[in-house]
Protein backbone atom coordinates (compact mmCIF):
# COMPACT_ATOMS: atom_id res chain seq x y z
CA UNK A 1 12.31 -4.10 19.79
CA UNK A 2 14.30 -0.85 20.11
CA UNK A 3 15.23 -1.85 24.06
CA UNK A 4 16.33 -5.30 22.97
CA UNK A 5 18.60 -4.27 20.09
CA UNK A 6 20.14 -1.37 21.96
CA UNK A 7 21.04 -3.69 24.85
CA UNK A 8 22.46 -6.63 22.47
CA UNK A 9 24.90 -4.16 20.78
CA UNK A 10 25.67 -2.73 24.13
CA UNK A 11 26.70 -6.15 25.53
CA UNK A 12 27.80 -7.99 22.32
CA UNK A 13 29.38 -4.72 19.93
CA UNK A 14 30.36 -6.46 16.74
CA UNK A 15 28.36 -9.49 17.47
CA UNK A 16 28.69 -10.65 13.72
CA UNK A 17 32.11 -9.52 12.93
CA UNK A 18 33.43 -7.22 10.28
CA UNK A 19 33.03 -9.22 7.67
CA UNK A 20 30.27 -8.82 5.10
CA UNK A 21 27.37 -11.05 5.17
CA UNK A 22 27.44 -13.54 1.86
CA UNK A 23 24.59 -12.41 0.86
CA UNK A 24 25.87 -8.54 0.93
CA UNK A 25 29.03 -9.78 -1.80
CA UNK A 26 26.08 -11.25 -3.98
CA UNK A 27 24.14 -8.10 -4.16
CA UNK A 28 26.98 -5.87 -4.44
CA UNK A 29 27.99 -8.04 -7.58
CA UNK A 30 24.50 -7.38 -8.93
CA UNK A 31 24.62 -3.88 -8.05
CA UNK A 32 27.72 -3.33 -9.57
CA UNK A 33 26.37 -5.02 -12.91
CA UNK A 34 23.27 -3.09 -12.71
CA UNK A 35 25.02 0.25 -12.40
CA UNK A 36 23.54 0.42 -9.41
CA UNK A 37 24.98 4.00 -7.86
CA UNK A 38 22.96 4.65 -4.40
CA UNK A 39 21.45 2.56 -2.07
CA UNK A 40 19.30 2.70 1.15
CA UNK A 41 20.08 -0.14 3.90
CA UNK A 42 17.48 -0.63 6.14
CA UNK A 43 18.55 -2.26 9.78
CA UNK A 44 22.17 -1.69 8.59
CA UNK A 45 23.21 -2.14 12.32
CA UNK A 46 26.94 -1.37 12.87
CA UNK A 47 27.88 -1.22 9.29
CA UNK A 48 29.24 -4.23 8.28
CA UNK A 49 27.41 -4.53 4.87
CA UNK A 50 27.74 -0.90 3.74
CA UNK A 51 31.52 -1.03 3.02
CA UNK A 52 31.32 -3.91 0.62
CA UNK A 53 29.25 -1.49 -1.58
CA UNK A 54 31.14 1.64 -0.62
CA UNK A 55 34.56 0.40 -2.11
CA UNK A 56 32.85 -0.65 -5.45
CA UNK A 57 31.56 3.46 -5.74
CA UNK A 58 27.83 3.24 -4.55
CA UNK A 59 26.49 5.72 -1.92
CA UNK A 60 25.26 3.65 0.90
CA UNK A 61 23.18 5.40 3.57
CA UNK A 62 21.65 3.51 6.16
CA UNK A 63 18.77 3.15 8.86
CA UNK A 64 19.31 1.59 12.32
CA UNK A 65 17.01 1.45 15.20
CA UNK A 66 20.06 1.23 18.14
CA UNK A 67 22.41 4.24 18.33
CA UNK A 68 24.87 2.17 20.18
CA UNK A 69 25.32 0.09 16.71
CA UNK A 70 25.60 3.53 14.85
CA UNK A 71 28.07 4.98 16.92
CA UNK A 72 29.71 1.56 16.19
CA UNK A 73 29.80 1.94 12.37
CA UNK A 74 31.08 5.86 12.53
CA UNK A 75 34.04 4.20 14.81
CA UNK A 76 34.78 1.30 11.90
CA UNK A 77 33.49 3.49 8.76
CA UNK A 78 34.14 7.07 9.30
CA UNK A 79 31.29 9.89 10.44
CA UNK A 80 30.44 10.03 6.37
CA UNK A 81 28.60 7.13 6.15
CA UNK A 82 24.71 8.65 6.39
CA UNK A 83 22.69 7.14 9.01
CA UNK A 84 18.72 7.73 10.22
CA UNK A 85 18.35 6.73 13.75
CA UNK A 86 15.08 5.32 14.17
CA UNK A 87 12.86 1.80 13.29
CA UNK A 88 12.08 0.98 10.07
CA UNK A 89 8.43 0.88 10.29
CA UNK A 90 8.67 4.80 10.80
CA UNK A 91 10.04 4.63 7.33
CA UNK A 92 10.50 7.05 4.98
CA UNK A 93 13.48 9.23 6.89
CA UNK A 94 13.59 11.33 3.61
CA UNK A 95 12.19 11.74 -0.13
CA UNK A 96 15.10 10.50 -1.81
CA UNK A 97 14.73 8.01 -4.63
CA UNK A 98 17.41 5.02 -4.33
CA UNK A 99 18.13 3.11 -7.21
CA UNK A 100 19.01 0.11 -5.20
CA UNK A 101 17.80 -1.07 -1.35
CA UNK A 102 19.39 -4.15 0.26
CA UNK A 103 17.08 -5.24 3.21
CA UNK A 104 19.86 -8.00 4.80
CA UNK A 105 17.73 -10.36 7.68
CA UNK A 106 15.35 -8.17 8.63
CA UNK A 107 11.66 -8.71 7.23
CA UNK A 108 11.56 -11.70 9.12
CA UNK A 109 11.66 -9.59 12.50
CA UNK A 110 8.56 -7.60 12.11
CA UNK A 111 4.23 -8.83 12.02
CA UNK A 112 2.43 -8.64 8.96
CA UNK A 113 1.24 -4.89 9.20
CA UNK A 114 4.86 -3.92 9.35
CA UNK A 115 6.15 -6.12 6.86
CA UNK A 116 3.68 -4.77 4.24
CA UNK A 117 4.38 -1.23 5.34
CA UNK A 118 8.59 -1.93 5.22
CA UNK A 119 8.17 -3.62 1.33
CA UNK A 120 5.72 -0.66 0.02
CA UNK A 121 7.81 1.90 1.78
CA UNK A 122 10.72 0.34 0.23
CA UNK A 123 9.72 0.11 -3.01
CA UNK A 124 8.24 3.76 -2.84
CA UNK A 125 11.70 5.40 -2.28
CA UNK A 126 13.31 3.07 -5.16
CA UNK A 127 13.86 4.94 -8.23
CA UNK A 128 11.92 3.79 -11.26
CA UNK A 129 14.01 1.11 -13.07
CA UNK A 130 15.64 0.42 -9.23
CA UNK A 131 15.70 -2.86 -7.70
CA UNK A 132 15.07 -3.95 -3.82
CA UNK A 133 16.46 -7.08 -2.89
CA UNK A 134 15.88 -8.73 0.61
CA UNK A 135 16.79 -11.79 2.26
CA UNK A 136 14.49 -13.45 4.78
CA UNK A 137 14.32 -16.35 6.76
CA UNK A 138 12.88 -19.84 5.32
CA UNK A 139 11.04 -22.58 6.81
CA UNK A 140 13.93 -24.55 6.93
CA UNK A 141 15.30 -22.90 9.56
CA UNK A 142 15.95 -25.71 12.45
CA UNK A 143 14.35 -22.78 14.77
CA UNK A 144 11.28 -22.79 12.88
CA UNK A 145 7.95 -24.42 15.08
CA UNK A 146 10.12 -24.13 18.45
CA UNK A 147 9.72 -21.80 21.05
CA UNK A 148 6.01 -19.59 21.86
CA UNK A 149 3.39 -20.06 18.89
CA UNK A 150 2.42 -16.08 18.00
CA UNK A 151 0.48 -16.96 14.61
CA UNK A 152 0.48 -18.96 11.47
CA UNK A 153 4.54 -19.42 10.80
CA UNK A 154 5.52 -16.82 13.68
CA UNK A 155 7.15 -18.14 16.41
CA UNK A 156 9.46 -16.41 19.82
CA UNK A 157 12.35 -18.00 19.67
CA UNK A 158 13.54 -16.59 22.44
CA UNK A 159 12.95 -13.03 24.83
CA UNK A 160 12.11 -9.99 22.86
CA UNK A 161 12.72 -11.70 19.11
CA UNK A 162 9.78 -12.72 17.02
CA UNK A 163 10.34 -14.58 13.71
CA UNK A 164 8.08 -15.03 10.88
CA UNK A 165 9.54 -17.76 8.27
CA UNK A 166 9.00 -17.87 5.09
CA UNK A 167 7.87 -20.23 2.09
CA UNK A 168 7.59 -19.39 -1.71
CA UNK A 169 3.88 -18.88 -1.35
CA UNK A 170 4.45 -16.31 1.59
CA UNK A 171 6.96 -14.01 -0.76
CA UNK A 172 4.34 -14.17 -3.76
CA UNK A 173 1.54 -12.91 -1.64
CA UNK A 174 3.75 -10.04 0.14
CA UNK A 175 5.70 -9.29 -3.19
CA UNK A 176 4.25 -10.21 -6.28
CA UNK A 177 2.57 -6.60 -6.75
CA UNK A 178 6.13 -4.75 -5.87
CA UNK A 179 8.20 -5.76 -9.05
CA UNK A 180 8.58 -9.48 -7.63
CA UNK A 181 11.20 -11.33 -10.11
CA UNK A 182 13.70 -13.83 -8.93
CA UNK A 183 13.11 -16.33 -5.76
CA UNK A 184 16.26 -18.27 -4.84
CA UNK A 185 17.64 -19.75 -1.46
CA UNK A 186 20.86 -18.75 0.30
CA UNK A 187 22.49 -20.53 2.89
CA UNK A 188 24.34 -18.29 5.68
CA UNK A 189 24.04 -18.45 9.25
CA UNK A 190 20.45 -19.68 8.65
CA UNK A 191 18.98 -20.73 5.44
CA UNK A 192 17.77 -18.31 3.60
CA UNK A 193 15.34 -17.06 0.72
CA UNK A 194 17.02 -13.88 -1.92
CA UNK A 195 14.11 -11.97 -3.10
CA UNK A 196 14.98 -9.73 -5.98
CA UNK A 197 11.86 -7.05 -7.20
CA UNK A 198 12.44 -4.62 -9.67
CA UNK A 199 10.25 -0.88 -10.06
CA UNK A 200 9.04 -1.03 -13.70
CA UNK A 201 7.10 2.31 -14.80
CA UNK A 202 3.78 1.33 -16.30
């Protein structure tokens, strides 16, 4: 997966614009209200989440598996904005505690090994009282059932990309033990399901 992202932001650069994702303004809102004051953004690619939450006061630092797409964010967003070069599934780059982590279209990417290690990993370096909040990819999708069958709800949709989409049933059984609170569905580019969990000391 490392090859194929480093060679898309080689060819394409900004290939989603500058602009932050909807979903990115929603979570900075509830960040904001939360008093949310550092966050970790895993697959932050060239940036173009991080700034939303920068200009409201929140640390952002970031982790991004194609140093093309990292020089591209020190270009737009200065050399200060932290960020670990490597996959997320080699996850934890350090033993901070974030109070908030914003996993933006992502999830969806990996199997079901390395989507249980990204959530637990996640929710290990969230402070207690911290929230994670990612956004995946629903059945709804019109890509969803085309392209090469990999397993139950996984599909390639095309070279190099394989997508797992997601019901409400799926999210219970991968989140329900990490703080799992709020379910709700997001239309962007694709439609999507917001999945809010929050780390409550026992």
């Amino acid at each position: 997966m490392a090859e194929f992202w480093e060679d898309n932001f080689i060819e394409k650069q900004e290939m989603w614009g500058l602009e932050p994702s909807k979903s990115a303004i929603l979570v900075k809102d509830f960040f904001v209200e939360k008093a949310i004051k550092n966050i970790l953004i895993p697959g932050i690619g060239y940036g173009r989440n991080a700034q939303v939450f920068r200009d409201n006061g929140i640390t952002v630092t970031g982790i991004e598996i194609s140093q093309t797409a990292i020089d591209l964010a020190a270009k737009h967003y200065g050399t200060d904005l932290k960020i670990y070069h490597g996959s997320v599934t080699d996850m934890p780059f350090d033993n901070h505690k974030y109070d908030g982590i914003f996993c933006y279209a992502l999830i969806h990417l990996l199997d079901s090994k390395d989507r249980e290690k990204l959530i637990r990993d996640c929710y290990n370096q969230l402070s207690e009282n911290g929230y994670m909040i990612f956004t995946a990819i629903t059945k709804e999708a019109h890509t969803y059932g085309k392209g090469k069958f990999i397993s139950k709800d996984r599909y390639e949709i095309f070279d190099g990309i394989q997508m797992y989409f997601y019901d409400k049933e799926a999210i219970h059984a991968e989140f329900d033990q990490f703080g799992l609170f709020e379910i709700t569905k997001l239309d962007e580019s694709f439609p999507f399901f917001m999945i809010k969990c929050k780390k409550v000391s026992l």
